[in-house]
C-alpha atoms as a PDB file:
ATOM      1  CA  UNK A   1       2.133  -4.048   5.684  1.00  0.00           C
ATOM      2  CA  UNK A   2       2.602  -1.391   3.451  1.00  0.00           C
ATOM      3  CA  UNK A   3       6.286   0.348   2.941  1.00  0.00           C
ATOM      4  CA  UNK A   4       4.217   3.682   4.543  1.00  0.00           C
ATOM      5  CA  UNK A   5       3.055   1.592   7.350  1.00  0.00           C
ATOM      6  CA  UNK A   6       6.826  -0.041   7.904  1.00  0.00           C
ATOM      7  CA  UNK A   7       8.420   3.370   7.884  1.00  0.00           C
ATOM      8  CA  UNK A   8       6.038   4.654  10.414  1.00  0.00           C
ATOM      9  CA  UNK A   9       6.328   1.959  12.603  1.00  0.00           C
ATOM     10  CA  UNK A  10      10.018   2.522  12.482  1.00  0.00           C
ATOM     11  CA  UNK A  11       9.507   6.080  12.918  1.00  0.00           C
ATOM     12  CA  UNK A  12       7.142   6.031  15.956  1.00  0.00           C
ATOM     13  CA  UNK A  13       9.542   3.267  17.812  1.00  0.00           C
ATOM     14  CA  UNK A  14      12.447   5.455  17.288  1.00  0.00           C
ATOM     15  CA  UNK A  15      11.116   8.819  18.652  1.00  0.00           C
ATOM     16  CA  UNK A  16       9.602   7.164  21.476  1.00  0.00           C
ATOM     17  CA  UNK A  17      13.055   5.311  22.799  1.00  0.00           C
ATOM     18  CA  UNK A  18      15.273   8.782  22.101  1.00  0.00           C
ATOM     19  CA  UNK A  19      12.884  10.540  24.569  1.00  0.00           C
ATOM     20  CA  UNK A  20      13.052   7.563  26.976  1.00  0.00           C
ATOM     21  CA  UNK A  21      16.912   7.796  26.415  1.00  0.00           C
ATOM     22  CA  UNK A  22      16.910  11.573  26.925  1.00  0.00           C
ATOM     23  CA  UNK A  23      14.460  12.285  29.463  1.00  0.00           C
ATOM     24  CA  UNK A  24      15.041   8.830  31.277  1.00  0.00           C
ATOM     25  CA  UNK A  25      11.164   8.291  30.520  1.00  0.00           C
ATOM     26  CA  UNK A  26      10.653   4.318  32.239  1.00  0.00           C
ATOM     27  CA  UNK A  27       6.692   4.837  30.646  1.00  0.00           C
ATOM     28  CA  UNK A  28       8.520   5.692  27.107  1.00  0.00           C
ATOM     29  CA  UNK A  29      10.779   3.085  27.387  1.00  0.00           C
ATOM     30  CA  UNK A  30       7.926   0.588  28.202  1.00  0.00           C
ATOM     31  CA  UNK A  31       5.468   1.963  25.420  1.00  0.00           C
ATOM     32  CA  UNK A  32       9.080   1.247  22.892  1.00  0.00           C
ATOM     33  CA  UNK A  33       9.120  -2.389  24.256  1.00  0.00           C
ATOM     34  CA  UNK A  34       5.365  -3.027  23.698  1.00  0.00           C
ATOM     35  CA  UNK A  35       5.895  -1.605  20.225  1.00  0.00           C
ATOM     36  CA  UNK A  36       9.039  -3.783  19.424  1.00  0.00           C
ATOM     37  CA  UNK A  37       7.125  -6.861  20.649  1.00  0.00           C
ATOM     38  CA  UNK A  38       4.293  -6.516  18.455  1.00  0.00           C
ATOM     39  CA  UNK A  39       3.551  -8.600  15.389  1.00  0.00           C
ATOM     40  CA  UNK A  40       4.229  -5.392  12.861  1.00  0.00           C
ATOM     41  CA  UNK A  41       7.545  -4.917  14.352  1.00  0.00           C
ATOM     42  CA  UNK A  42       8.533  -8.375  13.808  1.00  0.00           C
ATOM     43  CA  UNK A  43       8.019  -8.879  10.490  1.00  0.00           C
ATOM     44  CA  UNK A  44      10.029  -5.453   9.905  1.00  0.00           C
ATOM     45  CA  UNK A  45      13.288  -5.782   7.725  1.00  0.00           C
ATOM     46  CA  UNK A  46      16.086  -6.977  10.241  1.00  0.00           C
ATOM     47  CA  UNK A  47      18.188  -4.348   9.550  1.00  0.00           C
ATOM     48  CA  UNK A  48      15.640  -2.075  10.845  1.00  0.00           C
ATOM     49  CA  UNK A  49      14.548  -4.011  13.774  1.00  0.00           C
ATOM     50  CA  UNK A  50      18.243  -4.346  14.570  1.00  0.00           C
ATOM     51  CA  UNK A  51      18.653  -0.366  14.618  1.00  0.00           C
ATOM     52  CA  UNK A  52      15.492   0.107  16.906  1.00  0.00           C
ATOM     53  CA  UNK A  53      16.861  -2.674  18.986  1.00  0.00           C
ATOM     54  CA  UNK A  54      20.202  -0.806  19.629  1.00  0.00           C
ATOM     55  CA  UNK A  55      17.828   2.480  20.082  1.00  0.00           C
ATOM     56  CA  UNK A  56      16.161   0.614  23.088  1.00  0.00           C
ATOM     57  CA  UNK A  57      19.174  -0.485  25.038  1.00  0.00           C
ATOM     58  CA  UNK A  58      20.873   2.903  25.028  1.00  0.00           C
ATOM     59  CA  UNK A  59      17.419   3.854  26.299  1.00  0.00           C
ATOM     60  CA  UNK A  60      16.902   0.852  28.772  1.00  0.00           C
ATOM     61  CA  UNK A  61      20.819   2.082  30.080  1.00  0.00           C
ATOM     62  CA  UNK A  62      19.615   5.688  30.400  1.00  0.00           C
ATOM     63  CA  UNK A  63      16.591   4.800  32.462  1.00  0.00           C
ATOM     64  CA  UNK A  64      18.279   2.243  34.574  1.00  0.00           C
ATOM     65  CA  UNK A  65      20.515   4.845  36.033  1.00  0.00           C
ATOM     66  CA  UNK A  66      23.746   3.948  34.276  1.00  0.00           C
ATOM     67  CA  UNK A  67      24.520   6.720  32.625  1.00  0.00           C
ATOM     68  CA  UNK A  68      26.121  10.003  34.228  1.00  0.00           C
ATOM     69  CA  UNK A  69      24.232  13.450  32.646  1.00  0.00           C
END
């Protein structure tokens, strides 16, 4: 995977959990998931997989109802 490739990876994943965080989006926040479990997003640097994967649980807590707008 190209360095282009990686960065829009990581660029798609996080635009797609910060409107599932901000609009409470469950679809959003499922399309994020599918895109973290793929095979690209694994082989990711960790660093960057570890950033998306603090991205989705601020998102996941958003959509579950936990947060107060």
């Amino acid at each position: 995977m190209t360095l282009e490739a990686q960065a829009c990876l990581i660029t798609d994943v996080q635009a797609i959990l910060r409107q599932a965080r901000d609009e409470r989006d469950t679809d959003k926040l499922r399309k994020g998931n599918e895109l973290m479990l793929s095979a690209a997003f694994m082989r990711l640097p960790l660093d960057a997989q570890t950033d998306c994967r603090a991205l989705y649980r601020d998102a996941f807590v958003a959509c579950s109802g936990a947060l107060v707008p």
